[in-house]
N, C-alpha and C. Protein backbone atom coordinates (compact mmCIF):
# COMPACT_ATOMS: atom_id res chain seq x y z
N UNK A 1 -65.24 119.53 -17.66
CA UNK A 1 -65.98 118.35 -18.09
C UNK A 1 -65.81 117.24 -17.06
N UNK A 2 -66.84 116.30 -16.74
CA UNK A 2 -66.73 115.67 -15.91
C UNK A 2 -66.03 114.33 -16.35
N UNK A 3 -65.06 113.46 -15.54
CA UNK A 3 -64.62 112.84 -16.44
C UNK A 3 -64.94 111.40 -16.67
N UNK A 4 -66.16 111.27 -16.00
CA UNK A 4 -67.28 110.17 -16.44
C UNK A 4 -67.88 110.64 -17.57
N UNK A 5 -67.64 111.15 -18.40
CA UNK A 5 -68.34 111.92 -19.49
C UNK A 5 -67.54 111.36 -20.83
N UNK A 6 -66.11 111.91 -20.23
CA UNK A 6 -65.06 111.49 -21.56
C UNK A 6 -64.80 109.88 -21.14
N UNK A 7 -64.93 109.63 -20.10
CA UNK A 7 -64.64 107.55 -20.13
C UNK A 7 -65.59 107.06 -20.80
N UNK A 8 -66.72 107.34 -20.84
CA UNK A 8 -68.35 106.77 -21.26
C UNK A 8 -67.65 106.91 -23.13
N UNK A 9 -67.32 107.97 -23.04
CA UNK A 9 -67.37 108.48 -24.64
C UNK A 9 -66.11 107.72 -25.31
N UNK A 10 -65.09 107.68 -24.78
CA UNK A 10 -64.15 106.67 -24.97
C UNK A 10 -64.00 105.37 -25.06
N UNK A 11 -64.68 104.84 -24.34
CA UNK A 11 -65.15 103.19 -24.21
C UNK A 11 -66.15 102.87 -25.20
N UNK A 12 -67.23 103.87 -25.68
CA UNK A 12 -68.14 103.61 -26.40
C UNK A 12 -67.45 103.28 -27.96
N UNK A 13 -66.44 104.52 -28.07
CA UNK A 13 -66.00 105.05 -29.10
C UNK A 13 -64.66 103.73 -29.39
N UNK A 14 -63.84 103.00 -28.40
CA UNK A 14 -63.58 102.06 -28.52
C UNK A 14 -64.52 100.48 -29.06
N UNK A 15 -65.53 100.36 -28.42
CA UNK A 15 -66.58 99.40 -29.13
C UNK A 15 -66.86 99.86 -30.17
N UNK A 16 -67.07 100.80 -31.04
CA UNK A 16 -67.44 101.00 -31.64
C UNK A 16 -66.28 100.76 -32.91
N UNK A 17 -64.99 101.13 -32.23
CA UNK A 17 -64.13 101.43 -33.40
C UNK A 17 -63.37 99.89 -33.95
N UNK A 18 -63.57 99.02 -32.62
CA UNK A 18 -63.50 97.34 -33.05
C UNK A 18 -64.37 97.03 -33.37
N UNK A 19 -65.57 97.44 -33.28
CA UNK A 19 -66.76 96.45 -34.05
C UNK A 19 -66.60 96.77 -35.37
N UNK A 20 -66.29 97.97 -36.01
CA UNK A 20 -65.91 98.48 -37.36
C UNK A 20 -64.84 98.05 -38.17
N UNK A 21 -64.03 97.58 -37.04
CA UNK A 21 -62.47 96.90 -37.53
C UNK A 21 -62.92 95.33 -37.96
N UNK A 22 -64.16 94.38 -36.92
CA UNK A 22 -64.09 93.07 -37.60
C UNK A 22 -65.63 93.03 -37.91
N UNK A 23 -66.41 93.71 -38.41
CA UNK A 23 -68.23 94.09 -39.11
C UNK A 23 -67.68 93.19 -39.96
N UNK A 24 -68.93 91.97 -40.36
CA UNK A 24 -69.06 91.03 -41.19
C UNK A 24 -70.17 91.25 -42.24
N UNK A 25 -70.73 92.73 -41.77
CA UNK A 25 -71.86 92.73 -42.84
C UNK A 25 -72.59 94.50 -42.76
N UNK A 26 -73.30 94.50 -43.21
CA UNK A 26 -73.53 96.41 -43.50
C UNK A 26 -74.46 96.69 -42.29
N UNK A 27 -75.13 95.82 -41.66
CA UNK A 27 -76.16 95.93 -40.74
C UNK A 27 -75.29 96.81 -39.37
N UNK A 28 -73.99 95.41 -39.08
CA UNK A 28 -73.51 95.68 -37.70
C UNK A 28 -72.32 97.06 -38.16
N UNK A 29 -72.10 97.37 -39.53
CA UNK A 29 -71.52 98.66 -39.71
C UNK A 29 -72.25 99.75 -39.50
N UNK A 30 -73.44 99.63 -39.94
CA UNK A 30 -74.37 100.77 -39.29
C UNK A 30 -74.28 100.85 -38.05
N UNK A 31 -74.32 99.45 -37.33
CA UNK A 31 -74.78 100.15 -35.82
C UNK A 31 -73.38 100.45 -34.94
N UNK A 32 -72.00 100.13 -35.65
CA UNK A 32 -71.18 100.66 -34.90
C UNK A 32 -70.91 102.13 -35.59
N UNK A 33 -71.45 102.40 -36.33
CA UNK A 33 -71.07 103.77 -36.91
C UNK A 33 -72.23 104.48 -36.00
N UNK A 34 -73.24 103.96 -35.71
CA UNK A 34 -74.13 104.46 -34.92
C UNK A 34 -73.64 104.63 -33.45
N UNK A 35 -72.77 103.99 -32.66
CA UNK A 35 -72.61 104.11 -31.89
C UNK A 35 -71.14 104.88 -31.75
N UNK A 36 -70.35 104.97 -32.34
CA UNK A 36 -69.65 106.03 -32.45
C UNK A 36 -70.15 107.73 -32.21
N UNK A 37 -71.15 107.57 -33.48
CA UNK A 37 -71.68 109.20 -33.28
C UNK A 37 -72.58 109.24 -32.41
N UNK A 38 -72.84 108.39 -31.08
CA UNK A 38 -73.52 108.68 -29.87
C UNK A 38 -71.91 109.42 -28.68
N UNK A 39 -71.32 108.45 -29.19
CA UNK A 39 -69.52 109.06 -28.33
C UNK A 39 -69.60 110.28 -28.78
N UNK A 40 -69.26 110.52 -30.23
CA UNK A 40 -69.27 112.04 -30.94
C UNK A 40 -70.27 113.19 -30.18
N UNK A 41 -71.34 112.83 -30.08
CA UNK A 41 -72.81 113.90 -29.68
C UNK A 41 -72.17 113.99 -27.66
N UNK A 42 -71.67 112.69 -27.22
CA UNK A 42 -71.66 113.15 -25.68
C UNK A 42 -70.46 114.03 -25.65
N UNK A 43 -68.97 113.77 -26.72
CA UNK A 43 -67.66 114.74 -25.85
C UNK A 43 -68.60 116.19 -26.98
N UNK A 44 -68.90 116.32 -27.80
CA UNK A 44 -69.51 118.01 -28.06
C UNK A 44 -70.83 118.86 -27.47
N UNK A 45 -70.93 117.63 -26.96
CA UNK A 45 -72.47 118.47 -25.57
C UNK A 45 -71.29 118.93 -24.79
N UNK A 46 -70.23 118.01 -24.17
CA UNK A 46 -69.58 118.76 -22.69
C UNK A 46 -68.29 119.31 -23.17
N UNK A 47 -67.70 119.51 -24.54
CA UNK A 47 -66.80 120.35 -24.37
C UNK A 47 -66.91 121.29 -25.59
N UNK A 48 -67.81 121.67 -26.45
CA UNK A 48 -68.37 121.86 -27.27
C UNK A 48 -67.12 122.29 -28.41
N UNK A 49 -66.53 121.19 -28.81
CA UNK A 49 -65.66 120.86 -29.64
C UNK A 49 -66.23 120.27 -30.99
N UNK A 50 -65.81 120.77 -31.87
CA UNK A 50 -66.77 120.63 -33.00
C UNK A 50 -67.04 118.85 -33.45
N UNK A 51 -68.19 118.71 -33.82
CA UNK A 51 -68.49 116.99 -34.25
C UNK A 51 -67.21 116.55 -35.58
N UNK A 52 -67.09 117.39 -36.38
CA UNK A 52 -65.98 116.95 -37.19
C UNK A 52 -64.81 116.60 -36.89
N UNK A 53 -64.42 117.59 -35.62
CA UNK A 53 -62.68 117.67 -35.36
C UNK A 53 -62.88 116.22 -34.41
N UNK A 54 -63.95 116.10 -33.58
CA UNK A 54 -63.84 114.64 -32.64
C UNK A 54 -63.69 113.54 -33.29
N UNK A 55 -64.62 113.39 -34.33
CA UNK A 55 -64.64 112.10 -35.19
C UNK A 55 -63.69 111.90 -35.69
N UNK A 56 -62.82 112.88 -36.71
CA UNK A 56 -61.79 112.82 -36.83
C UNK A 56 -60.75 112.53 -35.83
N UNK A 57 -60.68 112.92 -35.03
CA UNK A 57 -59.90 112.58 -33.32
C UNK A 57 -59.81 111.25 -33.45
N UNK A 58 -61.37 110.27 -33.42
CA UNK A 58 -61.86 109.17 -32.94
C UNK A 58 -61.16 108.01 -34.33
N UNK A 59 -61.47 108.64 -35.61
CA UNK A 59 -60.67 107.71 -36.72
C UNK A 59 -59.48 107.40 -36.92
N UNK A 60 -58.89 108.65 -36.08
CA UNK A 60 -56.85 107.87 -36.27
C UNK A 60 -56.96 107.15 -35.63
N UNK A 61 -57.04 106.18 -35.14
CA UNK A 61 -56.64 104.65 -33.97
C UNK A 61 -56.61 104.15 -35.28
N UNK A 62 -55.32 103.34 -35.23
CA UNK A 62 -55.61 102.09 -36.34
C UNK A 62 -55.62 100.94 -35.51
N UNK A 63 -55.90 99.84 -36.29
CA UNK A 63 -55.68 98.52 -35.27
C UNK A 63 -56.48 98.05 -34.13
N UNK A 64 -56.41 97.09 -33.02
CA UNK A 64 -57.62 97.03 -32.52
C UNK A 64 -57.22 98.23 -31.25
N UNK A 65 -58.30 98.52 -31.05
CA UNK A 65 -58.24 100.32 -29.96
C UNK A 65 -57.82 99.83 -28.36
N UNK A 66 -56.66 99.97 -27.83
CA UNK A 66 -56.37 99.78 -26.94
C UNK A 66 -55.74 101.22 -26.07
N UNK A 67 -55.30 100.76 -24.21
CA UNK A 67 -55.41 102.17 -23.89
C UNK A 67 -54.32 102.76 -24.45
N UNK A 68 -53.79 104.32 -24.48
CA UNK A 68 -52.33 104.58 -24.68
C UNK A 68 -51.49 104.47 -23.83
N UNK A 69 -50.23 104.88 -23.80
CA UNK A 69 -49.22 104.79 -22.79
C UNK A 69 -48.44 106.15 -22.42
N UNK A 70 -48.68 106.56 -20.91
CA UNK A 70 -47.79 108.26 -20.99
C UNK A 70 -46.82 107.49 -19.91
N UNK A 71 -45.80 108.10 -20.49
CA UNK A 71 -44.61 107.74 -19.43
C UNK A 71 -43.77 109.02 -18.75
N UNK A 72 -43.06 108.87 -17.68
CA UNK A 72 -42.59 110.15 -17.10
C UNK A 72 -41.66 109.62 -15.95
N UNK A 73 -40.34 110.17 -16.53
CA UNK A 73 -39.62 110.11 -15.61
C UNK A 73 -39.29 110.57 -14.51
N UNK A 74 -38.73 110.15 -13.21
CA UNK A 74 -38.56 110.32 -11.98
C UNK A 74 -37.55 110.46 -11.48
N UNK A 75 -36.52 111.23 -11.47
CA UNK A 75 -35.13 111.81 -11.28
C UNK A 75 -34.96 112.16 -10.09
N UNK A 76 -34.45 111.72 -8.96
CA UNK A 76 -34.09 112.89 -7.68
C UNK A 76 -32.47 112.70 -7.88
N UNK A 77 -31.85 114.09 -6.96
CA UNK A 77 -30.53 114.40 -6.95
C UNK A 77 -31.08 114.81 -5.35
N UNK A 78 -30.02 114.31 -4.36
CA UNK A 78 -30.08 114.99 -2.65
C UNK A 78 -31.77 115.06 -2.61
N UNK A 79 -32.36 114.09 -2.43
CA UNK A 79 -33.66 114.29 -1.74
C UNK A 79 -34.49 115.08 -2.48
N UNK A 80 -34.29 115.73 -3.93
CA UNK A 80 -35.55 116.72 -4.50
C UNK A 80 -35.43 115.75 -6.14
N UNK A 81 -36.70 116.40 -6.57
CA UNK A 81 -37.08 115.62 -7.45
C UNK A 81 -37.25 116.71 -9.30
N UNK A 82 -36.66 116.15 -10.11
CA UNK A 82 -36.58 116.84 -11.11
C UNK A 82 -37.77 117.58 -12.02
N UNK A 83 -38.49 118.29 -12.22
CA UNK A 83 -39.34 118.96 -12.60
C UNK A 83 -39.41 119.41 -13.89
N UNK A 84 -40.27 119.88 -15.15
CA UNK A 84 -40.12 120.32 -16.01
C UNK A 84 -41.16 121.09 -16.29
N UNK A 85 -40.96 123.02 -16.57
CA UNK A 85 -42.57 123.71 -16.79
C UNK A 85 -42.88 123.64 -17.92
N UNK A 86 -44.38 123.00 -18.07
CA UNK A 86 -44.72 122.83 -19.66
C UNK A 86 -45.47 124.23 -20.41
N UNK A 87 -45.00 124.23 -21.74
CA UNK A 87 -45.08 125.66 -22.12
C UNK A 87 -46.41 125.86 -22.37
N UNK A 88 -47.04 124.70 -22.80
CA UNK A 88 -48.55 124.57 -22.88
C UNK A 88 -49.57 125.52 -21.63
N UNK A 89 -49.07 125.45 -20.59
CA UNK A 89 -50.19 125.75 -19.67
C UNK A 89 -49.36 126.65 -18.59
N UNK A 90 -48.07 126.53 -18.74
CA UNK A 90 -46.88 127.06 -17.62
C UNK A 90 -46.95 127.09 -16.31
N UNK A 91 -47.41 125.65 -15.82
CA UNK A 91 -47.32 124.34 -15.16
C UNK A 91 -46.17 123.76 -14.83
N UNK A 92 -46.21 123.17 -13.79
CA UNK A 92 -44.92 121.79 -13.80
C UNK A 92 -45.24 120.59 -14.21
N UNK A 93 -44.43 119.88 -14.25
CA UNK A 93 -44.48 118.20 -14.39
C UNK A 93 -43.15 117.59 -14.16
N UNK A 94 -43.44 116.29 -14.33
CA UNK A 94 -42.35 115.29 -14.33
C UNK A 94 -42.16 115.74 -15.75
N UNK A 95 -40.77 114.86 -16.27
CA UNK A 95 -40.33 114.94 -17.89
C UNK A 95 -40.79 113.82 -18.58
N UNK A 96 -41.59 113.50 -19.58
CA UNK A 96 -42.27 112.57 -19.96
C UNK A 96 -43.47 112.85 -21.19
N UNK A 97 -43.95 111.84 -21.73
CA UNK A 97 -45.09 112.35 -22.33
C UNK A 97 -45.77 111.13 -23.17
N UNK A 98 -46.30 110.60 -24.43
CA UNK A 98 -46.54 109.47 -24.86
C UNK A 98 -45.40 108.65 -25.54
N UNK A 99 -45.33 107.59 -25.33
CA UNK A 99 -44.59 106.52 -25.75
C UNK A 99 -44.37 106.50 -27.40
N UNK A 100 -43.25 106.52 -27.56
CA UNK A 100 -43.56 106.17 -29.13
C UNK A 100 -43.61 104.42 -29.75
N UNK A 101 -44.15 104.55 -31.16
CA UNK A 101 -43.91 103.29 -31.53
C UNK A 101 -42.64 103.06 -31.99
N UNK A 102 -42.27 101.67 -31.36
CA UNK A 102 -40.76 101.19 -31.79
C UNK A 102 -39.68 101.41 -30.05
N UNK A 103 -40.34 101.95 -29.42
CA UNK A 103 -39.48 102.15 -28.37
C UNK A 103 -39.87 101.62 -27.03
N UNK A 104 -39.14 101.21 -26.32
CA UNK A 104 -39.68 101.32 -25.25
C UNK A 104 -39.78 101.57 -24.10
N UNK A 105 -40.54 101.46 -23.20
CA UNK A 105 -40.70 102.04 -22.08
C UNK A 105 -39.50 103.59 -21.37
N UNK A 106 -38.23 102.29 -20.78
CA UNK A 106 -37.12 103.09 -20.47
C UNK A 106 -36.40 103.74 -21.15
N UNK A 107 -36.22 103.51 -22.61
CA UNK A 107 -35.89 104.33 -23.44
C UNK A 107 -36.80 105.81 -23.65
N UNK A 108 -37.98 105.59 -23.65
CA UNK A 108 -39.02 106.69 -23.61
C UNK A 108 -38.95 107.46 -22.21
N UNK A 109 -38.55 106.82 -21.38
CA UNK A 109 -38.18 108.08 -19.76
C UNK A 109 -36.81 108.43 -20.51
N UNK A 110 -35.72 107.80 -20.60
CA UNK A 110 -34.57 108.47 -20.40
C UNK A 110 -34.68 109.16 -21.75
N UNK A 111 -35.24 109.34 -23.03
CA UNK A 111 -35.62 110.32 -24.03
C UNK A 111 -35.74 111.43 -23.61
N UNK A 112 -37.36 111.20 -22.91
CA UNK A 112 -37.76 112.26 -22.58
C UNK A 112 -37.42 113.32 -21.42
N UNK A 113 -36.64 112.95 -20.67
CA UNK A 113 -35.59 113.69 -19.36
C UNK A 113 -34.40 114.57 -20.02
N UNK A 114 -33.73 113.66 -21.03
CA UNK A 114 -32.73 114.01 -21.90
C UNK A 114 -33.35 115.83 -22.96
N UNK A 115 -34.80 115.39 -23.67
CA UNK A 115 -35.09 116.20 -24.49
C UNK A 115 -35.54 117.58 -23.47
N UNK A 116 -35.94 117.14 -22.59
CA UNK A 116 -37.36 118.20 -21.38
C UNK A 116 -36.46 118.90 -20.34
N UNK A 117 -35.67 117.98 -20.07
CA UNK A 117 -34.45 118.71 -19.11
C UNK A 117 -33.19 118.84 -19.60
N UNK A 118 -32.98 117.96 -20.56
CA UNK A 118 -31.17 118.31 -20.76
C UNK A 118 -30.07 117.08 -19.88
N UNK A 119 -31.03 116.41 -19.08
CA UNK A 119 -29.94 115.83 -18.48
C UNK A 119 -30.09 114.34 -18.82
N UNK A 120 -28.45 113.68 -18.66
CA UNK A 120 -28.77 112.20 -19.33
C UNK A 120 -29.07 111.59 -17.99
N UNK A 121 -29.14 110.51 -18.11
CA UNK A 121 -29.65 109.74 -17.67
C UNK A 121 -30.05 107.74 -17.11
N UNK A 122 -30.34 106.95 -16.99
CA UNK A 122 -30.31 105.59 -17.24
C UNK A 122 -31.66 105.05 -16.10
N UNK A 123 -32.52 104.96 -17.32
CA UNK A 123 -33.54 103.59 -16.22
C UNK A 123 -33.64 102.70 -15.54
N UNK A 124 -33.39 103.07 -14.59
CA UNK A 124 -33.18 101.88 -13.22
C UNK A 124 -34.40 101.12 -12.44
N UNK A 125 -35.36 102.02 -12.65
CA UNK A 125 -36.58 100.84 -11.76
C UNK A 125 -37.97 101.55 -12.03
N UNK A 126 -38.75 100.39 -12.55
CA UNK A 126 -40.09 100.84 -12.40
C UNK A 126 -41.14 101.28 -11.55
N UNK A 127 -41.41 102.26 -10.85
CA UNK A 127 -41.91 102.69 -9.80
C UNK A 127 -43.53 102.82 -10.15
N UNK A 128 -44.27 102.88 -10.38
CA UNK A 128 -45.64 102.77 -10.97
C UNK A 128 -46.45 102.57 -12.27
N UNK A 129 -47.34 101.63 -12.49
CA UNK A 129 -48.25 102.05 -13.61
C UNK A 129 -49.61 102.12 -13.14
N UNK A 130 -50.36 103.54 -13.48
CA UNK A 130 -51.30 103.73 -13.35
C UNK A 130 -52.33 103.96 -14.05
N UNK A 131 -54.00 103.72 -13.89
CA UNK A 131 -54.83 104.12 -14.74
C UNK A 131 -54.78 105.36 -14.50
N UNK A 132 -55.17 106.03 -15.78
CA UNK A 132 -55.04 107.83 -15.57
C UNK A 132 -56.60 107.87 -15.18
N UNK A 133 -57.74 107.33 -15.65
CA UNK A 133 -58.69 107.39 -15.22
C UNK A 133 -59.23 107.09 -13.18
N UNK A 134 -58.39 106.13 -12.65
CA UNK A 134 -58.59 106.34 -11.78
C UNK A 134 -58.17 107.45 -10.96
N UNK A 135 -57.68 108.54 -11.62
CA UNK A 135 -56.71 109.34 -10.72
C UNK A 135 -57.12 111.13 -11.18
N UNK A 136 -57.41 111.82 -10.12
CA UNK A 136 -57.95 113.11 -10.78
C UNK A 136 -56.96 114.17 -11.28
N UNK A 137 -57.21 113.66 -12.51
CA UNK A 137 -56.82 114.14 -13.65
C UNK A 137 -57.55 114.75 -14.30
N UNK A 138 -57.15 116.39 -15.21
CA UNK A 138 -58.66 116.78 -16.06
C UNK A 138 -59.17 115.71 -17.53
N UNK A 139 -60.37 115.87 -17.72
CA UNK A 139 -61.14 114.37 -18.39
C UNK A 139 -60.06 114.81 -19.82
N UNK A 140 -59.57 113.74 -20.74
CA UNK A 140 -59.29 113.18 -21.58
C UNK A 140 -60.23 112.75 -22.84
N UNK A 141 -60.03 112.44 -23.98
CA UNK A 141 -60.84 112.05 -24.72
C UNK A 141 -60.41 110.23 -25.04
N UNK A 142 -59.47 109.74 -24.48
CA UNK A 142 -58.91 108.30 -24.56
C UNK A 142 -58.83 107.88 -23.07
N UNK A 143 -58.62 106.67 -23.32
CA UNK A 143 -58.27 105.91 -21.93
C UNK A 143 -56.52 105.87 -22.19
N UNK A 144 -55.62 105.91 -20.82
CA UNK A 144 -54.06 105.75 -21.09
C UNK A 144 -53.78 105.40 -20.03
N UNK A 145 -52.61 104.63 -19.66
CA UNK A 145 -52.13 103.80 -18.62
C UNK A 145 -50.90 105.21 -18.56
N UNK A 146 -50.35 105.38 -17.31
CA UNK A 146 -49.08 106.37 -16.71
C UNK A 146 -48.27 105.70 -16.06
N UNK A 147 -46.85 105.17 -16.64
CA UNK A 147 -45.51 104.60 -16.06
C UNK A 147 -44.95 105.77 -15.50
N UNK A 148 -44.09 105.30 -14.24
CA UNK A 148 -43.70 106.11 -13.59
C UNK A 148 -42.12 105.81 -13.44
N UNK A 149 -41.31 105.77 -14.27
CA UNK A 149 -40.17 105.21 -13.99
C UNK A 149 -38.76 105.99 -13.56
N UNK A 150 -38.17 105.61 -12.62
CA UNK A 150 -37.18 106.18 -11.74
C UNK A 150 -35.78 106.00 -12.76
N UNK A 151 -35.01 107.11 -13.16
CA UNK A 151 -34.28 107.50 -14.15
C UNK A 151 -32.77 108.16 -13.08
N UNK A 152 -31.34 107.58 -13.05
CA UNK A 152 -30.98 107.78 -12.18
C UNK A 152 -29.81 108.75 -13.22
N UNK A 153 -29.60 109.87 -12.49
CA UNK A 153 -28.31 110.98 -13.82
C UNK A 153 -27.23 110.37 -13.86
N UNK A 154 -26.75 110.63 -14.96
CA UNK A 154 -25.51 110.10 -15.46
C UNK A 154 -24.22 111.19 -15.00
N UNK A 155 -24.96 112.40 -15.22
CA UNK A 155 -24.19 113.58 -14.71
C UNK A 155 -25.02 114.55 -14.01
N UNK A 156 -24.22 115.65 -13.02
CA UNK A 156 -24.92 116.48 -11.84
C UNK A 156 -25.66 117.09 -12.90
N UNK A 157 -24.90 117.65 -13.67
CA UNK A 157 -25.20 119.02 -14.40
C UNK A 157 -25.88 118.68 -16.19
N UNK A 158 -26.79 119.24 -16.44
CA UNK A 158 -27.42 119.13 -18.02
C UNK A 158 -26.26 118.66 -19.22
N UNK A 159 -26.49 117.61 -19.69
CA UNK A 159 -25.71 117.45 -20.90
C UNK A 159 -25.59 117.99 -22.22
N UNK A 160 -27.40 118.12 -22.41
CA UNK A 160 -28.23 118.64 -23.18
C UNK A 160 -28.70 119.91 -23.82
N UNK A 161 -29.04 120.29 -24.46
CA UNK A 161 -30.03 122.00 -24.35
C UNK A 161 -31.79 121.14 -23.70
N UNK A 162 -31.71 121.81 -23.26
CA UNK A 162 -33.10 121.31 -22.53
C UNK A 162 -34.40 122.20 -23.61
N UNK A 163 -35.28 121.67 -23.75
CA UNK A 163 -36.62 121.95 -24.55
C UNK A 163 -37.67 123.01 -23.01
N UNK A 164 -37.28 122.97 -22.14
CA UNK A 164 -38.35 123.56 -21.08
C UNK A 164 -37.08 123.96 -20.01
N UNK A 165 -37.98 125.00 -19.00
CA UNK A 165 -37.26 125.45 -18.29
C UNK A 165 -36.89 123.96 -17.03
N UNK A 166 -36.46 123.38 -16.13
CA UNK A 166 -36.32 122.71 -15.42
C UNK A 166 -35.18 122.91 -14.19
N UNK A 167 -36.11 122.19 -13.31
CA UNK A 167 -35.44 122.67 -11.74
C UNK A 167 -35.64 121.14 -10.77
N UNK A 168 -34.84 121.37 -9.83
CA UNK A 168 -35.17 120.06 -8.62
C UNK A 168 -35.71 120.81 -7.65
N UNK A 169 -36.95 120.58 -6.75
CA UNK A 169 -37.61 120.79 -5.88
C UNK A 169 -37.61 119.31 -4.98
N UNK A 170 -37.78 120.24 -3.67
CA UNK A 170 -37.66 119.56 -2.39
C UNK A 170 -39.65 119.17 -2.15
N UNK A 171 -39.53 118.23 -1.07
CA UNK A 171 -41.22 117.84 -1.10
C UNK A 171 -42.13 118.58 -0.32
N UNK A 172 -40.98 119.48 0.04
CA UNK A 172 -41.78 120.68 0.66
C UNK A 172 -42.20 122.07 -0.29
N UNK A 173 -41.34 122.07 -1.20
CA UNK A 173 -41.38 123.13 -2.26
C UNK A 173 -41.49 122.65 -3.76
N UNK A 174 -42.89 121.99 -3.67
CA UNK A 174 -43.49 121.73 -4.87
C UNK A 174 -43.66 122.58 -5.72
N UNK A 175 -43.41 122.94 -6.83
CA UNK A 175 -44.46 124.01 -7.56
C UNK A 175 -45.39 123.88 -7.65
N UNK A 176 -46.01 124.87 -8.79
CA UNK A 176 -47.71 124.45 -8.81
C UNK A 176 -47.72 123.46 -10.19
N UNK A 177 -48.68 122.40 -10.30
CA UNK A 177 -48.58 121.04 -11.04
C UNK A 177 -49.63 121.42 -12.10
N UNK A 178 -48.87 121.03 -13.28
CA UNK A 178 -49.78 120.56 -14.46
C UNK A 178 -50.86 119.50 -14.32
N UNK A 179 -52.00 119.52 -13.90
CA UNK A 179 -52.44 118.04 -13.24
C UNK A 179 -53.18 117.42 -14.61
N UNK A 180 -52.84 118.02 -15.71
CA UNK A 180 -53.20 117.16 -16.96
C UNK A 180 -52.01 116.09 -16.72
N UNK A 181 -50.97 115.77 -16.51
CA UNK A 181 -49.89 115.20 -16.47
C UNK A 181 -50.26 114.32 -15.25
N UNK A 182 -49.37 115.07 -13.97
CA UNK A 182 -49.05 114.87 -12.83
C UNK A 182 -50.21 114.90 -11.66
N UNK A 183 -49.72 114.40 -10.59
CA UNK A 183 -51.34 114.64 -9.57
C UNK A 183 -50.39 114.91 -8.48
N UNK A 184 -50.63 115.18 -7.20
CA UNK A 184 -50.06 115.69 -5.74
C UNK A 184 -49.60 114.40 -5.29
N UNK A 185 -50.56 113.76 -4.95
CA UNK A 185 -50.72 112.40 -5.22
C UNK A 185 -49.93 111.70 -5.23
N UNK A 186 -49.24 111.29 -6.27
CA UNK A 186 -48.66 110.69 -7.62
C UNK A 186 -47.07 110.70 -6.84
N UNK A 187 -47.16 112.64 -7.08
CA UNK A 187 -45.68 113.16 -6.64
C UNK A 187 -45.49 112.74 -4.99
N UNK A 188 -46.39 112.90 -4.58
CA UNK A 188 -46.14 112.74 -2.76
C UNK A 188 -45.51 111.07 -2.85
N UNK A 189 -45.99 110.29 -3.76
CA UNK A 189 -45.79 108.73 -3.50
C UNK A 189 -44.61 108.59 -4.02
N UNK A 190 -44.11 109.37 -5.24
CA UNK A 190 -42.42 108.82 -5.81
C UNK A 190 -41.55 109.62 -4.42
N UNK A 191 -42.49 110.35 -4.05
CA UNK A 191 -41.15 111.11 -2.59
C UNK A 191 -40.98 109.33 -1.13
N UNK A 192 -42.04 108.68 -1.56
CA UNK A 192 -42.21 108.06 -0.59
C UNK A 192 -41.32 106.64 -0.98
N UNK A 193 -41.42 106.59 -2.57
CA UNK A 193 -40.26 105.39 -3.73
C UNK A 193 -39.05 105.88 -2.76
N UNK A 194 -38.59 106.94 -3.08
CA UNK A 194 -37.20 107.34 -3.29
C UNK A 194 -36.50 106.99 -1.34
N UNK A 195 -37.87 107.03 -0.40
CA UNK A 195 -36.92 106.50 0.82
C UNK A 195 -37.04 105.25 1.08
N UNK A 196 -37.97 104.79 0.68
CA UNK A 196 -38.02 103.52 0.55
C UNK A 196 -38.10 102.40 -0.90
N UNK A 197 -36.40 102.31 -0.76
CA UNK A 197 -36.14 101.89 -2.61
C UNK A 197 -36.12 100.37 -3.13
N UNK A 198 -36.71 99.64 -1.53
CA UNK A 198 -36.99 98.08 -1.84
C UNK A 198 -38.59 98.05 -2.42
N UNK A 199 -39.50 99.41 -2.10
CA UNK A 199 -40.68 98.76 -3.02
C UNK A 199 -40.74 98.53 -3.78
N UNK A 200 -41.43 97.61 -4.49
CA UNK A 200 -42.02 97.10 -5.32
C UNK A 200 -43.43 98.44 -5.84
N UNK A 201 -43.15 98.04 -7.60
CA UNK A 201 -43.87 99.06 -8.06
C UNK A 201 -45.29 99.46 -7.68
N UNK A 202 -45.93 100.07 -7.59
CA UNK A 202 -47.77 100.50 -7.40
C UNK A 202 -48.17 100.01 -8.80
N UNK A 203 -49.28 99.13 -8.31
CA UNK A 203 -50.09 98.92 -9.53
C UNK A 203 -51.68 99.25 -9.22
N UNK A 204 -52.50 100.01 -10.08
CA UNK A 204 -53.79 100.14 -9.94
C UNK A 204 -54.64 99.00 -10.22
């Protein structure tokens, strides 16, 4: 799917889902319900995912519809960088995934390093936030911002039972990348954080 397809359908599906949140009258509820199921009709033309299961997709947002948040931590030990294969696709990635409510940010890297790899951990510096949309990634059905935050071990060795298999790779011996997650990209630039540790974060 192209992923001008799912932004169009997302943004629409956002107007649509605040105009429904403050509609002062049945007219402008029609026409944001109308414009919703124009979002609905574009993501089941291109991924032919059923009109029920999307809409439904599109009605959990409560509140006013803003982007989400994926976060993923950034671990190196000696120059390689911590990895995790996701069972979903059996892929790599960083360790990370959506933010929960009530937590935040650095708590959500060093969570998720702790749960994905096993190893503890402590948030030391913010190294990127990015639009996932600017970045080729496969298309999405939401818009989400990607923190990139540098997580330094507490110990060499796993504290944890780890949830995924996990390894440190050198920047020469990447695996092959989940790029629903991660991009080449992305990874080539935290190799570029880690020698140079006075930058200042990337912002899109």
């Amino acid at each position: 799917m192209d992923a001008r397809w799912s932004d169009w359908a997302a943004r629409l599906n956002a107007i649509a889902h605040n105009g429904l949140l403050y509609a002062q009258n049945h007219f402008d509820l029609e026409r944001y319900t109308a414009v919703r199921q124009i979002a609905v009709e574009i993501l089941e033309a291109h991924t032919g995912v059923e009109p029920a299961v999307i809409r439904d997709f599109f009605q959990r947002e409560q509140g006013y519809a803003t982007p989400k948040v994926e976060v993923r931590g950034a671990v190196f030990r000696q120059g390689k960088l911590l990895f995790v294969k996701e069972p979903e696709d059996g892929l790599w990635s960083l360790p990370g995934g959506w933010a929960d409510v009530g937590e935040s940010p650095s708590h959500a890297a060093v969570r998720e390093v702790l749960e994905e790899a096993g190893y503890s951990t402590r948030a030391a510096k913010l190294l990127a936030v990015y639009d996932r949309n600017k970045h080729p990634h496969p298309a999405i059905a939401h818009h989400a911002y990607k923190l990139f935050i540098r997580c330094e071990l507490l110990s060499l060795e796993p504290t944890g039972k780890a949830e995924a298999e996990a390894g440190f790779f050198g920047e020469d011996a990447i695996p092959a990348l989940s790029t629903m997650r991660v991009t080449a990209e992305q990874i080539a630039r935290l190799f570029e954080h880690d020698r140079h540790p006075d930058w200042l974060a990337d912002l899109d």
